[in-house]
N, C-alpha and C. Protein backbone atom coordinates (compact mmCIF):
# COMPACT_ATOMS: atom_id res chain seq x y z
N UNK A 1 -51.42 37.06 21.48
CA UNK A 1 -50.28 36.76 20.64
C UNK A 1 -49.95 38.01 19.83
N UNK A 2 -48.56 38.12 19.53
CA UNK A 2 -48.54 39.08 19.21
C UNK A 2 -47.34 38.17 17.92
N UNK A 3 -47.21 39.01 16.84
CA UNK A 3 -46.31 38.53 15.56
C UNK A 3 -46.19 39.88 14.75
N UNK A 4 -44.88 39.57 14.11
CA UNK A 4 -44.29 40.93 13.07
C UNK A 4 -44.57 39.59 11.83
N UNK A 5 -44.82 40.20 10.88
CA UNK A 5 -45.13 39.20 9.50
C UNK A 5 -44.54 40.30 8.63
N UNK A 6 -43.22 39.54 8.29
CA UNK A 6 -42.34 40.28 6.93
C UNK A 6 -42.50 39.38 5.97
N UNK A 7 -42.67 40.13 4.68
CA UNK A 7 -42.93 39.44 3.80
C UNK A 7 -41.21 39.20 2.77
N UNK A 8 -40.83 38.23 2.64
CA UNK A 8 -39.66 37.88 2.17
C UNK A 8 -39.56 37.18 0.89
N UNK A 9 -37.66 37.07 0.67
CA UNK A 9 -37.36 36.55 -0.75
C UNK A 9 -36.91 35.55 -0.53
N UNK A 10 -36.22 35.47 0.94
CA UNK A 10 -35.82 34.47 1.39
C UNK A 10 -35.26 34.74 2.65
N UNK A 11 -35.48 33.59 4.18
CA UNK A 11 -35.48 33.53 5.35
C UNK A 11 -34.41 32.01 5.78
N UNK A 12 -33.35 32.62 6.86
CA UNK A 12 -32.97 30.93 7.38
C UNK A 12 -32.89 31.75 9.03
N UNK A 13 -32.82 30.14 9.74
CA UNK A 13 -32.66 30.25 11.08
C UNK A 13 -31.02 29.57 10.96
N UNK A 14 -30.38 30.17 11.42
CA UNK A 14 -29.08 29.51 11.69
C UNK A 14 -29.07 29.27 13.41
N UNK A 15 -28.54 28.35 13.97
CA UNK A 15 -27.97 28.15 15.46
C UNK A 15 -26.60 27.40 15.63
N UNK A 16 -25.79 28.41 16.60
CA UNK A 16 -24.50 27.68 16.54
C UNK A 16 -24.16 27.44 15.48
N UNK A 17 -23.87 28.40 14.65
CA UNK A 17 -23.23 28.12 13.14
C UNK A 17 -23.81 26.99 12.28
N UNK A 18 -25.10 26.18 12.88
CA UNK A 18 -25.59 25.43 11.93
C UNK A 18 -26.93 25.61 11.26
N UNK A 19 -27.03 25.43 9.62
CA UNK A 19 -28.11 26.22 9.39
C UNK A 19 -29.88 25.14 9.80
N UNK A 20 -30.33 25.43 10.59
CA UNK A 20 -31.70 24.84 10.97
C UNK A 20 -32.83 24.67 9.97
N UNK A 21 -33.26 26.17 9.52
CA UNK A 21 -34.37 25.85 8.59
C UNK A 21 -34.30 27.18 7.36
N UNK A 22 -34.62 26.98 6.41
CA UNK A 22 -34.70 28.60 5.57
C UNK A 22 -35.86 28.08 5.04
N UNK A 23 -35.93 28.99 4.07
CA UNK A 23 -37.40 29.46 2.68
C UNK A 23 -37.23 30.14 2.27
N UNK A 24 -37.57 29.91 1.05
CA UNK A 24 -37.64 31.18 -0.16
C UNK A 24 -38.78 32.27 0.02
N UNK A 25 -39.29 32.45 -1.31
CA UNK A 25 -40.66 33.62 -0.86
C UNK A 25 -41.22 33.19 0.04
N UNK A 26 -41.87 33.57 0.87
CA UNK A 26 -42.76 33.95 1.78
C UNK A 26 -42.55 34.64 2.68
N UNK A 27 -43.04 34.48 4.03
CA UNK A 27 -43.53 34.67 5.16
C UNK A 27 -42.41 34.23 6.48
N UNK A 28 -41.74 35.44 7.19
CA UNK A 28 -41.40 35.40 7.98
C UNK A 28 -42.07 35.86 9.06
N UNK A 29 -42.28 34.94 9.62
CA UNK A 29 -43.36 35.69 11.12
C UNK A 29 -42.41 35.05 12.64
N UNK A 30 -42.18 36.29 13.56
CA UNK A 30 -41.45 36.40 14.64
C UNK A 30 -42.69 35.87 15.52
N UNK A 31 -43.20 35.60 16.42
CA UNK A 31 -44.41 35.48 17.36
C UNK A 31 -44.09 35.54 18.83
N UNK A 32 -45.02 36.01 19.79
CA UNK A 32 -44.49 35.96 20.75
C UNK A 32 -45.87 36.17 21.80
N UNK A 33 -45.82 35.05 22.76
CA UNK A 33 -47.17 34.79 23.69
C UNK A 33 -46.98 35.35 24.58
N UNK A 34 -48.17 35.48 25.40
CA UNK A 34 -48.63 35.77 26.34
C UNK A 34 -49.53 35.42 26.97
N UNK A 35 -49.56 34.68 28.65
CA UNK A 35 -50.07 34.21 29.19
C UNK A 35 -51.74 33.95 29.10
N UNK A 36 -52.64 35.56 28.57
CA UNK A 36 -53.32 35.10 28.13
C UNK A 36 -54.27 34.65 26.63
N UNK A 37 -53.23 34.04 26.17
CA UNK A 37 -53.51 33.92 25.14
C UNK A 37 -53.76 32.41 25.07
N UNK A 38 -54.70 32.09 23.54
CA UNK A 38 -55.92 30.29 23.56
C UNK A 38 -55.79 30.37 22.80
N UNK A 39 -56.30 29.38 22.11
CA UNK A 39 -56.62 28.89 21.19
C UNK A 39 -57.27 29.93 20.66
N UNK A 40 -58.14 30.48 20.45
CA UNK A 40 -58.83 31.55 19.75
C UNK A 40 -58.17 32.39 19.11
N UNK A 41 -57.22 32.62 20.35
CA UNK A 41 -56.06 34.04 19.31
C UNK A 41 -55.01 33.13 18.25
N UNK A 42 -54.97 32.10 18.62
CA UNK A 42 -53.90 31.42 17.58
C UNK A 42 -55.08 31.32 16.29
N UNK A 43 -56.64 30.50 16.34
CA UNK A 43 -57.22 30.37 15.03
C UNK A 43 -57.32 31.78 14.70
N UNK A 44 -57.44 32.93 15.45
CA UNK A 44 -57.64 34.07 14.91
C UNK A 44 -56.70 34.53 13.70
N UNK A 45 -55.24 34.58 14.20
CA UNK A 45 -54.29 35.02 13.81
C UNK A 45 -53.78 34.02 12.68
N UNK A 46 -53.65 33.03 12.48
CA UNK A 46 -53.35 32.14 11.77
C UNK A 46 -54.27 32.27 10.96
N UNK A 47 -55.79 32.80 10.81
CA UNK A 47 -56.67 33.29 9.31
C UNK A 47 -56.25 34.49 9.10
N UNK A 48 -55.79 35.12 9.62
CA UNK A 48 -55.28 36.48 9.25
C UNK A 48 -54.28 36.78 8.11
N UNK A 49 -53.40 36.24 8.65
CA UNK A 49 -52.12 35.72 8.12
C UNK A 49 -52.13 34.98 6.95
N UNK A 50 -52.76 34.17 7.00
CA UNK A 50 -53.35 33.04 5.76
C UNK A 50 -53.76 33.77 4.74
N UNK A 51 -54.83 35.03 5.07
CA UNK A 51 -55.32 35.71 4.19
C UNK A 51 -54.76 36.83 3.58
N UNK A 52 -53.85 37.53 4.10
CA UNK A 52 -53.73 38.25 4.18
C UNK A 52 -52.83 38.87 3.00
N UNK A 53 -53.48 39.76 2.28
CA UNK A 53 -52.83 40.02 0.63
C UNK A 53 -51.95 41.04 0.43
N UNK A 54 -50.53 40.29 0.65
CA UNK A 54 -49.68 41.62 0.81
C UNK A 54 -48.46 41.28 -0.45
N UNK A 55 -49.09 40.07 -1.30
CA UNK A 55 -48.13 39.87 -2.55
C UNK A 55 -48.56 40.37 -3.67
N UNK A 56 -47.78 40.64 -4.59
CA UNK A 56 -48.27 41.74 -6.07
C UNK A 56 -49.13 40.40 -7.07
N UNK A 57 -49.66 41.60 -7.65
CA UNK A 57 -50.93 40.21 -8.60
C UNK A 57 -49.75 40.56 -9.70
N UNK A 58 -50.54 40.46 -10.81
CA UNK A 58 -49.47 40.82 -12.66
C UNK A 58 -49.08 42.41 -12.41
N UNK A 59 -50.55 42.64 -11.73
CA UNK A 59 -50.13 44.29 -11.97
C UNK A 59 -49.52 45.01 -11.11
N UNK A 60 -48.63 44.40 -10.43
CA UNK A 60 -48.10 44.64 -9.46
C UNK A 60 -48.88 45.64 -8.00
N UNK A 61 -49.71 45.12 -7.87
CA UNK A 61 -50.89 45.39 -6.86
C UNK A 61 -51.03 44.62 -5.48
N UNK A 62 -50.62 44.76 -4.27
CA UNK A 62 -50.78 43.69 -3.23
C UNK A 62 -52.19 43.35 -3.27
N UNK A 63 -52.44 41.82 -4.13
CA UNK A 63 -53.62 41.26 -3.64
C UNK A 63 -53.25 40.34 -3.86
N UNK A 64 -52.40 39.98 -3.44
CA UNK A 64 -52.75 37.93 -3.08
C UNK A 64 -51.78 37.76 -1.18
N UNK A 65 -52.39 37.00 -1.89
CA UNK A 65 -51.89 35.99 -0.13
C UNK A 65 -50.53 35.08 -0.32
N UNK A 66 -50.19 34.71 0.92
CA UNK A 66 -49.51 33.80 0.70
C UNK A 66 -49.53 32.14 0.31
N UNK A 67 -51.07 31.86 0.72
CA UNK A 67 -51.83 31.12 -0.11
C UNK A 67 -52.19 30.38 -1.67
N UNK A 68 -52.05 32.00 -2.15
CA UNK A 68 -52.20 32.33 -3.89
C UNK A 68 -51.22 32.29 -4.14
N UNK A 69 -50.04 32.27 -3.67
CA UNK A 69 -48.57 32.25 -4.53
C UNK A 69 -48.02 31.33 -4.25
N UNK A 70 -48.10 30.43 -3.00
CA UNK A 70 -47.90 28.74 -3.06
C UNK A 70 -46.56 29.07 -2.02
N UNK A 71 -46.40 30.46 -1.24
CA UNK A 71 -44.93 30.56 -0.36
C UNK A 71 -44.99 29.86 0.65
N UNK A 72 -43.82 29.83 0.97
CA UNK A 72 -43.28 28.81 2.48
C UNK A 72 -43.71 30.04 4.06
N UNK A 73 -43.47 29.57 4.87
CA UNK A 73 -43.73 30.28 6.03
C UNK A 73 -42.42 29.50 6.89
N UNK A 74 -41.83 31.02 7.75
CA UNK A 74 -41.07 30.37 8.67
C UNK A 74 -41.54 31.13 10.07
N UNK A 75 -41.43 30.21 10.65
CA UNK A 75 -42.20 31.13 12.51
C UNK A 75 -40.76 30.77 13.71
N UNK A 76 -41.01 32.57 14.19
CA UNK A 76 -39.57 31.97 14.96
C UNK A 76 -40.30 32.21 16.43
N UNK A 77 -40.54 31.69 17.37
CA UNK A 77 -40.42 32.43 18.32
C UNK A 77 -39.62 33.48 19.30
N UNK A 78 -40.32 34.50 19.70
CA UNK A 78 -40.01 35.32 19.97
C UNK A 78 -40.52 36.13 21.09
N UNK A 79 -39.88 36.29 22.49
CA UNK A 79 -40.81 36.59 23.72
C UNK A 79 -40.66 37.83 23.60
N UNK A 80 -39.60 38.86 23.20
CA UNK A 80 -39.31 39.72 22.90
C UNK A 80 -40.61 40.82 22.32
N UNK A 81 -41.21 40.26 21.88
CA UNK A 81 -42.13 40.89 21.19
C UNK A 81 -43.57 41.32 22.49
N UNK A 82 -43.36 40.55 23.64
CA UNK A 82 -44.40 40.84 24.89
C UNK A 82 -43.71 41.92 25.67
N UNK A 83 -42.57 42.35 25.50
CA UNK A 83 -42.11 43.93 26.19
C UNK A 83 -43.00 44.77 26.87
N UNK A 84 -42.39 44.99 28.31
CA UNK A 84 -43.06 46.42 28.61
C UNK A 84 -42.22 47.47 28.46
N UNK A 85 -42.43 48.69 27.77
CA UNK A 85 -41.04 49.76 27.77
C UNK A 85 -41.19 51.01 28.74
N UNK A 86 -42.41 51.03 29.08
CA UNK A 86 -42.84 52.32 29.67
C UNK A 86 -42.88 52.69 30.95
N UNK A 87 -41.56 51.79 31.53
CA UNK A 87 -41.20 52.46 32.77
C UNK A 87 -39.91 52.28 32.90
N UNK A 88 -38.89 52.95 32.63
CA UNK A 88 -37.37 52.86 32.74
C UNK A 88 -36.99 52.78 31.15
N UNK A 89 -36.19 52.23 31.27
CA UNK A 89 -35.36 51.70 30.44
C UNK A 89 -34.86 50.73 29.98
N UNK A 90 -34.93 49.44 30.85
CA UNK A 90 -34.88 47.90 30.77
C UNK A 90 -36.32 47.84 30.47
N UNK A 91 -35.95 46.94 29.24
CA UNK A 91 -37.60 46.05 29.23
C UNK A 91 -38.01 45.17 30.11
N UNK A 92 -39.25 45.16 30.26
CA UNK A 92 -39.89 44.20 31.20
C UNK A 92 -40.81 43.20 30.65
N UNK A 93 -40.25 41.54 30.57
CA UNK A 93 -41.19 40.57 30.21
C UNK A 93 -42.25 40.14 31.10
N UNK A 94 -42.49 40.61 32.15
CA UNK A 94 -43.76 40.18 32.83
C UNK A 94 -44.93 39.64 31.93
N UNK A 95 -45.29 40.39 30.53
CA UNK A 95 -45.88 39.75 30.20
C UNK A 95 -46.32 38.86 29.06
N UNK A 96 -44.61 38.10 28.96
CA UNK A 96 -44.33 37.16 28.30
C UNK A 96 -44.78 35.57 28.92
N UNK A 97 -45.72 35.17 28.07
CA UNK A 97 -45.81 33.81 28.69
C UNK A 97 -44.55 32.65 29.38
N UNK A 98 -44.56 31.94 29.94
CA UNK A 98 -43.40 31.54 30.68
C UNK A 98 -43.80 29.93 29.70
N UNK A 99 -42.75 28.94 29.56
CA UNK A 99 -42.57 27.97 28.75
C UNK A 99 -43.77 27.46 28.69
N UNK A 100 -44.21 26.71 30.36
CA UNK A 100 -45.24 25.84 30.06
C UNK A 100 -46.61 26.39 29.38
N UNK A 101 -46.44 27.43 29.17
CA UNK A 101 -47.82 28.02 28.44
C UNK A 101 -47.57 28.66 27.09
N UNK A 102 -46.42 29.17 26.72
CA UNK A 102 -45.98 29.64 25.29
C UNK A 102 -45.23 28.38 24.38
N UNK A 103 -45.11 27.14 24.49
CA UNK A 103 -44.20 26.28 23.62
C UNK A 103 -45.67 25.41 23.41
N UNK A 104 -46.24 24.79 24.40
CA UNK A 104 -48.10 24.75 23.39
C UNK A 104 -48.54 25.77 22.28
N UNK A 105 -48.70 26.78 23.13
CA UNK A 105 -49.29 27.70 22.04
C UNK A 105 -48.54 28.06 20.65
N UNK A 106 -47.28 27.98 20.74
CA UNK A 106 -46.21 28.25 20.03
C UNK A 106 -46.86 27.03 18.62
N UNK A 107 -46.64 25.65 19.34
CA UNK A 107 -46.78 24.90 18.45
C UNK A 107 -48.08 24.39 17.81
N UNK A 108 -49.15 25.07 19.15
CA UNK A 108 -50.29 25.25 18.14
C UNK A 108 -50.45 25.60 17.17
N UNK A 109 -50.00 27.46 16.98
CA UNK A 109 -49.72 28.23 15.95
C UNK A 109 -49.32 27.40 14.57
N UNK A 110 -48.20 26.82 14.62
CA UNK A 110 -47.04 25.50 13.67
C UNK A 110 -48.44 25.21 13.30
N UNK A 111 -48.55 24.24 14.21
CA UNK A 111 -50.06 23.25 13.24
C UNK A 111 -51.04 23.63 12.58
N UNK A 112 -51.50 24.83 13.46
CA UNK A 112 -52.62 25.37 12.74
C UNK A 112 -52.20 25.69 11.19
N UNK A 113 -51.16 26.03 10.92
CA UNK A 113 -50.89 26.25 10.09
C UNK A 113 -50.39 25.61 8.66
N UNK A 114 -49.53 24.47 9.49
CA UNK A 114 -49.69 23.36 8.72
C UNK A 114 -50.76 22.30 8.36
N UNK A 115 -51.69 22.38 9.20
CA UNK A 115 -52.74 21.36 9.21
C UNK A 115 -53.98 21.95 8.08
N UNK A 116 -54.49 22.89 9.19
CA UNK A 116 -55.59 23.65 8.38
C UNK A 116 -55.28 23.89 6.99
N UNK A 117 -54.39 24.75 7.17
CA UNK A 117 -54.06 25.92 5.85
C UNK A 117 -53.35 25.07 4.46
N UNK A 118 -52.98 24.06 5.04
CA UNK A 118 -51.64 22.99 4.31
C UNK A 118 -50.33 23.93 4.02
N UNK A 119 -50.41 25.16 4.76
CA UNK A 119 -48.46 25.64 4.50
C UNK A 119 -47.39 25.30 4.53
N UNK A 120 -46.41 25.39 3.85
CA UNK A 120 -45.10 24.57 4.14
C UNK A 120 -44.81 25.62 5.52
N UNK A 121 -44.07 24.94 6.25
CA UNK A 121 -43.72 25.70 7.14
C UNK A 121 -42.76 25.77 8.38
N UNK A 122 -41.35 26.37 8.18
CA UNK A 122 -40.36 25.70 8.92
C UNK A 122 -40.64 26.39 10.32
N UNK A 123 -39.49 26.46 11.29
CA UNK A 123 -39.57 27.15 12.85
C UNK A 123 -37.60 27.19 13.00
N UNK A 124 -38.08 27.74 13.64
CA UNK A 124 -36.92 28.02 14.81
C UNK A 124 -36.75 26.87 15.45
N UNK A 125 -36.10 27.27 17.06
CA UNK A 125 -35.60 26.35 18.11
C UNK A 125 -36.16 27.18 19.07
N UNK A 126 -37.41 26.71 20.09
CA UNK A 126 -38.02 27.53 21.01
C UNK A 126 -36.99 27.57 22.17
N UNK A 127 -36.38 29.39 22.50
CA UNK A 127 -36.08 29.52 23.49
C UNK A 127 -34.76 29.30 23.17
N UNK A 128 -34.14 29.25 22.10
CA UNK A 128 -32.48 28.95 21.61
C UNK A 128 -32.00 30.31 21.35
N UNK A 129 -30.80 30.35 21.52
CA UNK A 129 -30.22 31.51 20.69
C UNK A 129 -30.31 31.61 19.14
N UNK A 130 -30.86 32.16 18.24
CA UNK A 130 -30.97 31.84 17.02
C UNK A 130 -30.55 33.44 16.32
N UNK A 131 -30.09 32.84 15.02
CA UNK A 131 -29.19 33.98 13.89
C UNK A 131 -30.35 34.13 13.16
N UNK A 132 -31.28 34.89 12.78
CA UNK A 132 -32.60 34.95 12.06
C UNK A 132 -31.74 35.60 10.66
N UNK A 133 -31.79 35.80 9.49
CA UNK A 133 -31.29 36.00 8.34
C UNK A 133 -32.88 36.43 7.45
N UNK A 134 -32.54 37.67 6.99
CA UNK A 134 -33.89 37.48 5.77
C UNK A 134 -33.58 38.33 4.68
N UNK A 135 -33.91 38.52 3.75
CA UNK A 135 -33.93 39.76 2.66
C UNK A 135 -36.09 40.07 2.71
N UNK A 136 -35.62 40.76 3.10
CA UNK A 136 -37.31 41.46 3.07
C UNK A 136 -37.80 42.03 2.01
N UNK A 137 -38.87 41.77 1.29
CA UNK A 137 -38.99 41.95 -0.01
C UNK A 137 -40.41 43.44 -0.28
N UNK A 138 -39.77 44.54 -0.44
CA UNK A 138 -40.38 45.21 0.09
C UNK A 138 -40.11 46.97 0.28
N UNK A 139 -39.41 47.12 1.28
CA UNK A 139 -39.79 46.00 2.49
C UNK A 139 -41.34 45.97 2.54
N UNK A 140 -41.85 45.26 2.99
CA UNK A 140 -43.49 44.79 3.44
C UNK A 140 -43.26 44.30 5.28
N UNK A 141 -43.71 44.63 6.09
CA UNK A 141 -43.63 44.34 7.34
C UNK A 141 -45.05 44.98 8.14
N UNK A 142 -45.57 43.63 8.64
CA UNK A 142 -47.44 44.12 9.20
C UNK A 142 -46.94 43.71 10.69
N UNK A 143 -47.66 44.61 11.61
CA UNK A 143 -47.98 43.54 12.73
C UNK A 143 -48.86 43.40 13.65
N UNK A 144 -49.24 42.25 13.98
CA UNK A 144 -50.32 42.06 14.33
C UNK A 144 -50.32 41.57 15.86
N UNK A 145 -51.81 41.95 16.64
CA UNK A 145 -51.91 41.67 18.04
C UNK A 145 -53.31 40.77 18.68
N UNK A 146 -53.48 39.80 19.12
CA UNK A 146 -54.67 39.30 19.31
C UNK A 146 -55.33 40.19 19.98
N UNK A 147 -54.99 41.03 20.42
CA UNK A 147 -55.65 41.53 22.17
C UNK A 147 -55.99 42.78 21.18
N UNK A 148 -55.38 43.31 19.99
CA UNK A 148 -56.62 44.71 19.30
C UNK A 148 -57.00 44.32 18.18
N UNK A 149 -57.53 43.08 18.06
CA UNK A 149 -58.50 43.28 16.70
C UNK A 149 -59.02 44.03 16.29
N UNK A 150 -59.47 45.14 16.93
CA UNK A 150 -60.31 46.11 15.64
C UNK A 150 -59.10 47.02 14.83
């Protein structure tokens, strides 16, 4: 799995001119699977994320989480993010998971996140055309890959 995690003031998904989901502070995370990706890389990534201290304390210092500040999370999917670039010029999704294996995992991700963690946490429309909108607060923008943890 792979995800861009911008840290925001505020995020909406619009489709077809209608607005789907927004949030205020938090966490915009794009995500995007790949075939081999489990369960493992979703609990992986979803503590990562959870933990991960990229909001100002008093002293304006990134150490808190999104956790510690009580923000919303929005997850869009995104296959885009499994690109190959390094031969031509057209990207190549070869190794973008194909539905029946990325809209599980997709919504694993959702739960894990809502379940475990208790995050508020909106989504997208898997596989829709979607208007992503954010003010990036920051900017702050991490990103992360199951496949290089170190």
């Amino acid at each position: 799995m792979r995800a861009v995690i911008q840290r925001v003031n505020k995020a909406q998904v619009t489709i077809e001119g209608i607005r789907k989901s927004s949030i205020g502070k938090g966490l915009l995370i794009l995500l995007g699977v790949e075939n081999a990706d489990n369960e493992e890389d979703a609990d992986w990534l979803t503590r990562k994320i959870v933990a991960l201290r990229i909001f100002d304390d008093e002293e304006g210092i990134m150490n808190r989480s999104i956790m510690d500040i009580g923000g919303e999370i929005l997850v869009v999917s995104q296959f885009t993010l499994m690109s190959s670039y390094k031969k031509g010029n057209r990207p190549s999704w070869i190794r973008a998971a194909r539905h029946e294996h990325a809209i599980p995992m997709y919504e694993m991700f959702v739960e894990k996140l809502t379940k475990t963690y208790n995050m508020h946490v909106e989504t997208g429309v898997f596989g829709a055309n979607m208007q992503v909108e954010l003010v990036n607060d920051g900017p702050v923008t991490i990103c992360m890959d199951t496949k290089n943890k170190e």
